[in-house]
PDB file of N, CA and C in Angstrom:
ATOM      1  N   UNK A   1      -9.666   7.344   2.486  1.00  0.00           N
ATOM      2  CA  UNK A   1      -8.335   7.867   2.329  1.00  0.00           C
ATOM      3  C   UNK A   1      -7.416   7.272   3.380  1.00  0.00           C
ATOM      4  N   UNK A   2      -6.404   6.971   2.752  1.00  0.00           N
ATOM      5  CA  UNK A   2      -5.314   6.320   3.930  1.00  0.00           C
ATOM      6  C   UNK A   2      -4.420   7.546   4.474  1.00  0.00           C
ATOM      7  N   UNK A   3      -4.580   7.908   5.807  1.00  0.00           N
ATOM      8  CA  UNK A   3      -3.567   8.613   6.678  1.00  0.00           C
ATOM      9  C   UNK A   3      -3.206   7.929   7.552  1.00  0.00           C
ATOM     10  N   UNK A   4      -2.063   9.106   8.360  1.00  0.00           N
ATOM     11  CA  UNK A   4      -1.160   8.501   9.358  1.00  0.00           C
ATOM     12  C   UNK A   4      -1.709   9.522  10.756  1.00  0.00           C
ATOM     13  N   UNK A   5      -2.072   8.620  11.477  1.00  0.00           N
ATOM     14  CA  UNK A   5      -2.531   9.161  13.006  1.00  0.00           C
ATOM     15  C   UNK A   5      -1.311   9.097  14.130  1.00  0.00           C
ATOM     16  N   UNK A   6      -1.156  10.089  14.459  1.00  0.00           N
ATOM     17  CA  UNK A   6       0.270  10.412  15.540  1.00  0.00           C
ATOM     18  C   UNK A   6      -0.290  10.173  16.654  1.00  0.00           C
ATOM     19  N   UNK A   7      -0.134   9.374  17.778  1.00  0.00           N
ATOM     20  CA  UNK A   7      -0.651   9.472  18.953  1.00  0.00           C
ATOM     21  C   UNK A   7       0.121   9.955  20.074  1.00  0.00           C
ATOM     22  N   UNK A   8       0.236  10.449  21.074  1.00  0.00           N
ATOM     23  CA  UNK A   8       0.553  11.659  22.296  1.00  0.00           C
ATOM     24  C   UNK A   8       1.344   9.997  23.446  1.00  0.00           C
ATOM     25  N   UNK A   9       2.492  10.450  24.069  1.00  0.00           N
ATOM     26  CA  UNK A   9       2.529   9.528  24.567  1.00  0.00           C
ATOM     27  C   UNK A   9       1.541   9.495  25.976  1.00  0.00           C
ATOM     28  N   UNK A  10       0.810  10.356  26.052  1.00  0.00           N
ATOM     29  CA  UNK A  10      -0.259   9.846  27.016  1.00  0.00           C
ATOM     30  C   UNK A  10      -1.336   8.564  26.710  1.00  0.00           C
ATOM     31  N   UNK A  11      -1.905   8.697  25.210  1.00  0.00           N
ATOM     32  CA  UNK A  11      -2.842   7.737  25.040  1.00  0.00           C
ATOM     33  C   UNK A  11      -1.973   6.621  24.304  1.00  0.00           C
ATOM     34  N   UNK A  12      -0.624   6.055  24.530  1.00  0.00           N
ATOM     35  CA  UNK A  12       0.277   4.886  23.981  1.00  0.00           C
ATOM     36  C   UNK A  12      -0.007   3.787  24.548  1.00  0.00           C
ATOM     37  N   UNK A  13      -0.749   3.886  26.164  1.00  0.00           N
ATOM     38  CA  UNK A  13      -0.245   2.360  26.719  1.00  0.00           C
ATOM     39  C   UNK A  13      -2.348   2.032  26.266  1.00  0.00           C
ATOM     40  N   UNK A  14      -2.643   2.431  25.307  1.00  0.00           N
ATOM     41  CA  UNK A  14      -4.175   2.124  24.948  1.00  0.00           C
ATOM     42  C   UNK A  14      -3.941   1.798  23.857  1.00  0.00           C
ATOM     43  N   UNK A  15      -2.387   1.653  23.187  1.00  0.00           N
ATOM     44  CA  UNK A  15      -2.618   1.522  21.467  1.00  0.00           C
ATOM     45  C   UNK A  15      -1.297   0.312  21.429  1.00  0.00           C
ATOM     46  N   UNK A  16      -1.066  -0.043  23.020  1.00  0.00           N
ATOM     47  CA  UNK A  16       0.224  -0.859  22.490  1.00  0.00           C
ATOM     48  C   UNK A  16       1.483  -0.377  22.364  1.00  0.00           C
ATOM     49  N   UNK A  17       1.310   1.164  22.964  1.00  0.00           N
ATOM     50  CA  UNK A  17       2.279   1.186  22.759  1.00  0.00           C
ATOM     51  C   UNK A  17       2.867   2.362  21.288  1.00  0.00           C
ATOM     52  N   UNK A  18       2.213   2.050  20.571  1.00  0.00           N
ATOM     53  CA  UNK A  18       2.743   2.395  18.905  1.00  0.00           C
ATOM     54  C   UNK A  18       2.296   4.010  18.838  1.00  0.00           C
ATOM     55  N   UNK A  19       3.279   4.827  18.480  1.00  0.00           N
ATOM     56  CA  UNK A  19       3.288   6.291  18.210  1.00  0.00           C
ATOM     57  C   UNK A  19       2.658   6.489  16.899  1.00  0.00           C
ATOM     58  N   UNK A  20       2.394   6.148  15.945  1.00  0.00           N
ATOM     59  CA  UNK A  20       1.397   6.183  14.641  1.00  0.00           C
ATOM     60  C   UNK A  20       0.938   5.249  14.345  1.00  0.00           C
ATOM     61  N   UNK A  21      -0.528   5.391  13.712  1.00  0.00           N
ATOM     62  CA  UNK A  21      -1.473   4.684  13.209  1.00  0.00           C
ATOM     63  C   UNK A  21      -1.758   4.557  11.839  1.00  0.00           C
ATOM     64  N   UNK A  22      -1.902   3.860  10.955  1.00  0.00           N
ATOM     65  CA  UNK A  22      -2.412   3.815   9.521  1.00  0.00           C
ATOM     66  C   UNK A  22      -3.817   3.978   9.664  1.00  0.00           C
ATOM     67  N   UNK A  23      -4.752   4.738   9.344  1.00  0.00           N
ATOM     68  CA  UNK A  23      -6.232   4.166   8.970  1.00  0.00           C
ATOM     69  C   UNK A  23      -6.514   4.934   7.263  1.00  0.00           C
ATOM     70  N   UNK A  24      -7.573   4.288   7.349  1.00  0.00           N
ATOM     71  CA  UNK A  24      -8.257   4.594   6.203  1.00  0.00           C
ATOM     72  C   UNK A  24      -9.835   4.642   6.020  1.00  0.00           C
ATOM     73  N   UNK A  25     -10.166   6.241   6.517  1.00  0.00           N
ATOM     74  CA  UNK A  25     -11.212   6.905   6.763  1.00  0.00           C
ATOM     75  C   UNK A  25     -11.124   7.934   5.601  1.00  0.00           C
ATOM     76  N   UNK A  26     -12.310   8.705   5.699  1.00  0.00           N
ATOM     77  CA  UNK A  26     -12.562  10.095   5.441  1.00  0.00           C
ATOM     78  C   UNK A  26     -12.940  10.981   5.982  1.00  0.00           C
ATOM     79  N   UNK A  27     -13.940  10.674   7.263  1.00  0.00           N
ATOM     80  CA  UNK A  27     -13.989  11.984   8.154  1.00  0.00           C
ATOM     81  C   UNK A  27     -13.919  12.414   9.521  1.00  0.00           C
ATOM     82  N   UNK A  28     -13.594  12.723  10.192  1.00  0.00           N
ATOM     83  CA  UNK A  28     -13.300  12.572  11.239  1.00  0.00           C
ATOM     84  C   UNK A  28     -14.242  12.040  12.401  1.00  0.00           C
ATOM     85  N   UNK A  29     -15.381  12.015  12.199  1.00  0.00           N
ATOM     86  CA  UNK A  29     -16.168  11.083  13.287  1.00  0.00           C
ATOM     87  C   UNK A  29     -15.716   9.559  12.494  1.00  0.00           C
ATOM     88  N   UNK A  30     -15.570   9.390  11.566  1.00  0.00           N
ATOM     89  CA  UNK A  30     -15.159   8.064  11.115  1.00  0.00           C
ATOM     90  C   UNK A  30     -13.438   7.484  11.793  1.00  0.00           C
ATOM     91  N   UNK A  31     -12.722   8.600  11.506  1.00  0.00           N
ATOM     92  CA  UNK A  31     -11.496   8.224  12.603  1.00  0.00           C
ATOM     93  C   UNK A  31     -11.850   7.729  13.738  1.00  0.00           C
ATOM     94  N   UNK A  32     -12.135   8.697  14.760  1.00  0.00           N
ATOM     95  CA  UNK A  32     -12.679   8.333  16.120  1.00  0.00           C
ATOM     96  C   UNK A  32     -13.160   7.076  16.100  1.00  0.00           C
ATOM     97  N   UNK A  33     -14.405   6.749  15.730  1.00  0.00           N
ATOM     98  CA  UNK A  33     -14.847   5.522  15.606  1.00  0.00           C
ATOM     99  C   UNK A  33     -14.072   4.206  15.219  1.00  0.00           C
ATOM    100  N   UNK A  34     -13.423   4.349  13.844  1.00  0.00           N
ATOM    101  CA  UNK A  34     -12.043   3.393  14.203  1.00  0.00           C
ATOM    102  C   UNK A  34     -11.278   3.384  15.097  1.00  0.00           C
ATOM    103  N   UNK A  35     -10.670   4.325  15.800  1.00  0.00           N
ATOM    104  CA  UNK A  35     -10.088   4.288  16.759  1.00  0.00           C
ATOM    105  C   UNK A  35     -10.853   3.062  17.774  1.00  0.00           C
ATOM    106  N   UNK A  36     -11.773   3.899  18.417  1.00  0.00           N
ATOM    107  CA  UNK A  36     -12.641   3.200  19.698  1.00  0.00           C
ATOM    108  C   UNK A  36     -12.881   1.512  19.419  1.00  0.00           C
ATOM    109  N   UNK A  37     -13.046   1.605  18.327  1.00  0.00           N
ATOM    110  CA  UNK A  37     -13.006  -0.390  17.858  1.00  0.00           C
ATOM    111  C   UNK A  37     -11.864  -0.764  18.086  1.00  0.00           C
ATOM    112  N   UNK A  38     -10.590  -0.510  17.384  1.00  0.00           N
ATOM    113  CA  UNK A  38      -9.572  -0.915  17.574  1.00  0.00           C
ATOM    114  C   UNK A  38      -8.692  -0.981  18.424  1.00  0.00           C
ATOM    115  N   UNK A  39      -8.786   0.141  19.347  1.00  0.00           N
ATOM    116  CA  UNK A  39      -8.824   0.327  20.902  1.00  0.00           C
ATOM    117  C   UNK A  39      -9.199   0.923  21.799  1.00  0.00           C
ATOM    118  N   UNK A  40     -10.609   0.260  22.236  1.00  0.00           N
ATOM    119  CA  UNK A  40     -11.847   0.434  23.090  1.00  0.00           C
ATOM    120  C   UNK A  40     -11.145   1.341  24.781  1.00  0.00           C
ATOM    121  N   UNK A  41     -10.104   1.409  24.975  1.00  0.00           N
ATOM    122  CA  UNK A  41      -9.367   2.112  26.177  1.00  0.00           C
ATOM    123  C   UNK A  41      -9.143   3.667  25.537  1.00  0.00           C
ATOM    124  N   UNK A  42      -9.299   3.786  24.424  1.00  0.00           N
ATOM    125  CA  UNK A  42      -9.051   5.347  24.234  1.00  0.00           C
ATOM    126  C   UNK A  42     -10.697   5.682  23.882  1.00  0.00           C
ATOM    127  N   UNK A  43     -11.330   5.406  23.915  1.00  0.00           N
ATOM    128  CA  UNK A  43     -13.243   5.874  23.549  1.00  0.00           C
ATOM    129  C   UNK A  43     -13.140   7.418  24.854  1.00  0.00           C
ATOM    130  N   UNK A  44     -13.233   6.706  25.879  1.00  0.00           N
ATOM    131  CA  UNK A  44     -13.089   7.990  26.419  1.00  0.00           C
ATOM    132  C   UNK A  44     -12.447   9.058  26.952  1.00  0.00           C
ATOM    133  N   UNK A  45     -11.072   8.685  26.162  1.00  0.00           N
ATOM    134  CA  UNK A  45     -10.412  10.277  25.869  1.00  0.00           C
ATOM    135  C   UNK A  45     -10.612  10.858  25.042  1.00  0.00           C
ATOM    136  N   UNK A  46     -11.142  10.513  24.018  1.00  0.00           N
ATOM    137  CA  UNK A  46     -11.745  10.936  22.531  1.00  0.00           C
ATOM    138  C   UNK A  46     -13.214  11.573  22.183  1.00  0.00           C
ATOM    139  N   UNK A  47     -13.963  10.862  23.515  1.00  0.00           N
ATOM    140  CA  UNK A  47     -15.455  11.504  22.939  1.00  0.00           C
ATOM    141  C   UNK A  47     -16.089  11.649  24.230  1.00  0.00           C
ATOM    142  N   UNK A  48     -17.192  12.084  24.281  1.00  0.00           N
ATOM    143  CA  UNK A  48     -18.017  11.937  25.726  1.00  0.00           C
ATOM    144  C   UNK A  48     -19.450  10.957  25.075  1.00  0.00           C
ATOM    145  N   UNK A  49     -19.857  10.826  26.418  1.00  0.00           N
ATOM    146  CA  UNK A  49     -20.926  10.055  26.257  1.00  0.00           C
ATOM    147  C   UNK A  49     -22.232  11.046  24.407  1.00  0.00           C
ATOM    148  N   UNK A  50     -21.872  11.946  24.586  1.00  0.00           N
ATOM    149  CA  UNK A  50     -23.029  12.437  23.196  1.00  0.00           C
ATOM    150  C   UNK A  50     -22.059  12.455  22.249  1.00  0.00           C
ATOM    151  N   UNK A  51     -21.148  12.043  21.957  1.00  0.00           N
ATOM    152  CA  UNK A  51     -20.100  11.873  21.056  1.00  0.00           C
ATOM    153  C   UNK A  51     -19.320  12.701  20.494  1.00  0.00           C
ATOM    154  N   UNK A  52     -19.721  13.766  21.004  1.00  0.00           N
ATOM    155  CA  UNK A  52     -18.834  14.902  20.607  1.00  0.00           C
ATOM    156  C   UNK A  52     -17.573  14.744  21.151  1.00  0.00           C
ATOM    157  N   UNK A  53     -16.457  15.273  20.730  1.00  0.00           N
ATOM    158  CA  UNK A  53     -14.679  15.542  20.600  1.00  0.00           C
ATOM    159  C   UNK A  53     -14.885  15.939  22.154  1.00  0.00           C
ATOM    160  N   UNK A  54     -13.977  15.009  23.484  1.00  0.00           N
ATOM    161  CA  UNK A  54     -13.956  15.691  24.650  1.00  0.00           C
ATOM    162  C   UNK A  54     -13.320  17.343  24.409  1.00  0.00           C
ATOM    163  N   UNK A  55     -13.080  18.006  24.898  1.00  0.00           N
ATOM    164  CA  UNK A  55     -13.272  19.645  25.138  1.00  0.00           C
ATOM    165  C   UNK A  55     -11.625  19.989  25.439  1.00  0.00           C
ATOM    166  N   UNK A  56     -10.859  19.068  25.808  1.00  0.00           N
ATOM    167  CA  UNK A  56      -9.718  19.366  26.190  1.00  0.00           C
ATOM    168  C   UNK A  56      -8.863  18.374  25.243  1.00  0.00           C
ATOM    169  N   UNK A  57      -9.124  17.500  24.072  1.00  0.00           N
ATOM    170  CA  UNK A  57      -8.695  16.926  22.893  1.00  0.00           C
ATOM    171  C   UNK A  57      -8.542  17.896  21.864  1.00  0.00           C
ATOM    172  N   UNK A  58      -7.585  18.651  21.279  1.00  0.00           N
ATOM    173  CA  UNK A  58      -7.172  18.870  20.140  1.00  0.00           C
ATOM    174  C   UNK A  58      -6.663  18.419  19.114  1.00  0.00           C
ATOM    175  N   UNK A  59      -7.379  18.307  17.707  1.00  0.00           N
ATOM    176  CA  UNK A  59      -7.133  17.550  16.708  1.00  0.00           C
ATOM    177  C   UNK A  59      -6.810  18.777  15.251  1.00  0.00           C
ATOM    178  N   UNK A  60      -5.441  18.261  15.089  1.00  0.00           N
ATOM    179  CA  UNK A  60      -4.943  18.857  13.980  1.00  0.00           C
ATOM    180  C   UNK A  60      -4.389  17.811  12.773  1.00  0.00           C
ATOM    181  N   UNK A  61      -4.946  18.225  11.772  1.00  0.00           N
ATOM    182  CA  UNK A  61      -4.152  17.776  10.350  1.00  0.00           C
ATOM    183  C   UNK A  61      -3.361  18.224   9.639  1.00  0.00           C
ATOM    184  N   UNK A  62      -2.214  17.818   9.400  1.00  0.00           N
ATOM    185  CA  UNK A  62      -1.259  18.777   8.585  1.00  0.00           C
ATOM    186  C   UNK A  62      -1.085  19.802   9.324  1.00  0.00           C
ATOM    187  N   UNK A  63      -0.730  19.894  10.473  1.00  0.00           N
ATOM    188  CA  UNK A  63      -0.444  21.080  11.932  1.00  0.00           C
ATOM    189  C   UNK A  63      -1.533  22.234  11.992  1.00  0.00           C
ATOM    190  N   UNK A  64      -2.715  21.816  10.744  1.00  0.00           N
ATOM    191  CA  UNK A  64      -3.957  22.829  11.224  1.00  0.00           C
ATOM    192  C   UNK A  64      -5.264  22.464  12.017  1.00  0.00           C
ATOM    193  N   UNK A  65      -5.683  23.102  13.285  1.00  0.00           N
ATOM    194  CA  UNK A  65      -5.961  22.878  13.711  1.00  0.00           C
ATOM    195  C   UNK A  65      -7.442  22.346  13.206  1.00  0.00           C
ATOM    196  N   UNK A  66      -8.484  21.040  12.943  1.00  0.00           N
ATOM    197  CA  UNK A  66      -9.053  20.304  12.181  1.00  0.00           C
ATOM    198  C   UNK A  66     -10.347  21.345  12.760  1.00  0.00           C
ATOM    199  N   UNK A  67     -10.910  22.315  13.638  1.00  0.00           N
ATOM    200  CA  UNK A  67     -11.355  23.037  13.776  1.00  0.00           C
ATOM    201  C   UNK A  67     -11.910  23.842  12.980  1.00  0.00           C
ATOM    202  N   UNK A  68     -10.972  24.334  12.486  1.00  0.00           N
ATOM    203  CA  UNK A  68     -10.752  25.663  11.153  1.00  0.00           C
ATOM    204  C   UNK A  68     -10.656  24.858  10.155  1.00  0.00           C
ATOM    205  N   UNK A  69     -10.976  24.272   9.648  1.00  0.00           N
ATOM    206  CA  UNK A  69     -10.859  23.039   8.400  1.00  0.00           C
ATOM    207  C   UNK A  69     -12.403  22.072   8.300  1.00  0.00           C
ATOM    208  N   UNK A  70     -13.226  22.764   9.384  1.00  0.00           N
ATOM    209  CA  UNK A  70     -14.575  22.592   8.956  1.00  0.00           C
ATOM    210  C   UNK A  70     -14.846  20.910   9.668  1.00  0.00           C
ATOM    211  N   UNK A  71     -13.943  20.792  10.970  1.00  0.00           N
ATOM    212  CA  UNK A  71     -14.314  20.026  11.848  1.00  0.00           C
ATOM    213  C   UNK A  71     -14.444  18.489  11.519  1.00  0.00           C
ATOM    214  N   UNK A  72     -16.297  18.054  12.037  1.00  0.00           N
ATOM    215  CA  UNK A  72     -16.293  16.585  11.256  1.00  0.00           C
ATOM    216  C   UNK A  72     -16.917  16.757  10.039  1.00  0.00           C
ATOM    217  N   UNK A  73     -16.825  17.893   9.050  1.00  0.00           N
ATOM    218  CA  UNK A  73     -17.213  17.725   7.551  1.00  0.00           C
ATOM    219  C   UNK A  73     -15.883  17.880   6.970  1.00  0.00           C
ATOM    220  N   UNK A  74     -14.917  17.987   7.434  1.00  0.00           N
ATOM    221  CA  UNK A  74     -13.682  17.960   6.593  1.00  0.00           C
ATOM    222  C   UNK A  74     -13.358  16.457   6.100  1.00  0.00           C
ATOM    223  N   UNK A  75     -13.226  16.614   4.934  1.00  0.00           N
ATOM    224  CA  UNK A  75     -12.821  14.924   4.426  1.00  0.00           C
ATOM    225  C   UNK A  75     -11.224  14.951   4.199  1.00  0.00           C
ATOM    226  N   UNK A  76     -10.347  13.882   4.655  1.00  0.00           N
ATOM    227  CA  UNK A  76      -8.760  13.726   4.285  1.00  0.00           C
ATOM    228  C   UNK A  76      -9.078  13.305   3.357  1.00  0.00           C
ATOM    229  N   UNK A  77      -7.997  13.883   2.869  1.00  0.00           N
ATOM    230  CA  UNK A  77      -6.818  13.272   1.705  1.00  0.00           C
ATOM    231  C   UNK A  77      -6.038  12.675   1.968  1.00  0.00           C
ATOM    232  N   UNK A  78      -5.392  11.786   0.996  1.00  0.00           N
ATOM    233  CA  UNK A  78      -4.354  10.689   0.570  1.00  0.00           C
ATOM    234  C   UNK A  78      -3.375  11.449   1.601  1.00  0.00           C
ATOM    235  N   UNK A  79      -2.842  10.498   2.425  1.00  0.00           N
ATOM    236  CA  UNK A  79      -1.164  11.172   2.862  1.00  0.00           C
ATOM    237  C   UNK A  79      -1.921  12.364   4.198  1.00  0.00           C
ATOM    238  N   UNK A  80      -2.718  12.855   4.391  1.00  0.00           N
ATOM    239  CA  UNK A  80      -2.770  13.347   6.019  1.00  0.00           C
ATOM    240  C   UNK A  80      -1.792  12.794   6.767  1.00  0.00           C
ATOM    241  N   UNK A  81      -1.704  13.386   7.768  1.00  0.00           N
ATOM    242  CA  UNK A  81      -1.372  13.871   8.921  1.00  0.00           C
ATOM    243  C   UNK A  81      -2.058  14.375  10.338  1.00  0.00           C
ATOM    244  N   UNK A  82      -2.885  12.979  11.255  1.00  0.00           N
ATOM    245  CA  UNK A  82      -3.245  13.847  12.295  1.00  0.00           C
ATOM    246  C   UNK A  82      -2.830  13.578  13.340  1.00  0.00           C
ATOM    247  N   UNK A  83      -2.619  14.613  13.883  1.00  0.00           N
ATOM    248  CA  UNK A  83      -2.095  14.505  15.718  1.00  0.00           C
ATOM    249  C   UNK A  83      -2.853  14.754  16.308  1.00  0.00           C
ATOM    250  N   UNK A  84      -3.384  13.868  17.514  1.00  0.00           N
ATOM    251  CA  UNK A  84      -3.692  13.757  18.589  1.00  0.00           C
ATOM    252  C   UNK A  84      -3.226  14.751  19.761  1.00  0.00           C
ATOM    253  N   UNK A  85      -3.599  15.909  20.375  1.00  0.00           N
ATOM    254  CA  UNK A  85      -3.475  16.743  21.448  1.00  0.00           C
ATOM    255  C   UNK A  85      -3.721  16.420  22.607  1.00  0.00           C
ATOM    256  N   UNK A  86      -3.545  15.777  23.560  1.00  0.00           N
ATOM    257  CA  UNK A  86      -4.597  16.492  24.977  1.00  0.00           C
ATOM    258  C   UNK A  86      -3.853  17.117  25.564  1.00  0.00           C
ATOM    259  N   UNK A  87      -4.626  18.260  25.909  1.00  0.00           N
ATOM    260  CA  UNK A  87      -4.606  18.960  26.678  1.00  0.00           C
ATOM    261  C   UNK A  87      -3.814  18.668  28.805  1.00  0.00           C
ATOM    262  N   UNK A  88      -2.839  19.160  29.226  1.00  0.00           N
ATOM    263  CA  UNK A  88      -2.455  18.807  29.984  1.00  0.00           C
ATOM    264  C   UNK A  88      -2.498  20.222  31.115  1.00  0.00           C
ATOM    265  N   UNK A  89      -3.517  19.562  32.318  1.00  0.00           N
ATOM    266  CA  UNK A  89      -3.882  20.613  33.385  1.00  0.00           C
ATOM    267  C   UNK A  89      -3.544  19.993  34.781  1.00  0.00           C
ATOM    268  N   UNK A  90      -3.823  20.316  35.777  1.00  0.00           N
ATOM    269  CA  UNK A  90      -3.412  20.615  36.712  1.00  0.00           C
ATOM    270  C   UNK A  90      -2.040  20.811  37.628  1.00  0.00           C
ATOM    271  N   UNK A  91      -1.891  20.026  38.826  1.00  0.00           N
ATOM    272  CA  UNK A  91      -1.086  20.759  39.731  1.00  0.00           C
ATOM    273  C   UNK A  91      -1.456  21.657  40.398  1.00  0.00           C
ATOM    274  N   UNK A  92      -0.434  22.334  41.121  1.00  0.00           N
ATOM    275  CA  UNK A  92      -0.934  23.119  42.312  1.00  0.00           C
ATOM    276  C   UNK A  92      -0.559  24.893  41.858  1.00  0.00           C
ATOM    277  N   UNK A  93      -1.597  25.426  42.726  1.00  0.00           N
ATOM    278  CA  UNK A  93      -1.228  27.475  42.326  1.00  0.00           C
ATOM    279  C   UNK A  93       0.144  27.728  42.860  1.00  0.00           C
ATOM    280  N   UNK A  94       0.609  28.880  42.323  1.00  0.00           N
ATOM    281  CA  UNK A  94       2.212  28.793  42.889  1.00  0.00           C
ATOM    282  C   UNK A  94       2.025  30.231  43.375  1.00  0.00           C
TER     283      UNK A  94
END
């Protein structure tokens, strides 16, 4: 299925730069994995060494969170929509 991948301007200077992606996958460990080929500088914001989704990456399709949509067995459809989250922590206690 061909969707459009939104990327965060944190992970931009790993993609060139470019705020959306075309791919054409079906499930979401298959995204990821295109991703990491196509640009090997985002692998590890995306996964950890056992390949699971790092812990502070949120991934939504169509603004639902891909979680509740049955994770990496959810297959896209034509025309998705996913955005890229991370999560943004620290600084100091106030």
């Amino acid at each position: 299925m061909k969707i459009t991948v939104r990327i965060p301007t944190a992970f931009r200077r790993f993609t060139g730069n470019a705020d959306t992606l075309d791919c054409s996958v079906d499930t979401l460990p298959e995204l990821l994995g295109q991703l990491e080929v196509r640009y090997p500088g985002l692998q590890p914001h995306l996964r950890d060494a056992t390949g699971q989704v790092r812990p502070f990456l949120n991934i939504y399709v169509n603004e639902e969170d891909i979680r509740f949509l049955g994770g990496n067995n959810y297959r896209f459809h034509e025309g998705d929509e996913v955005t890229l989250v991370p999560s943004i922590a620290g600084g100091s206690p106030v």
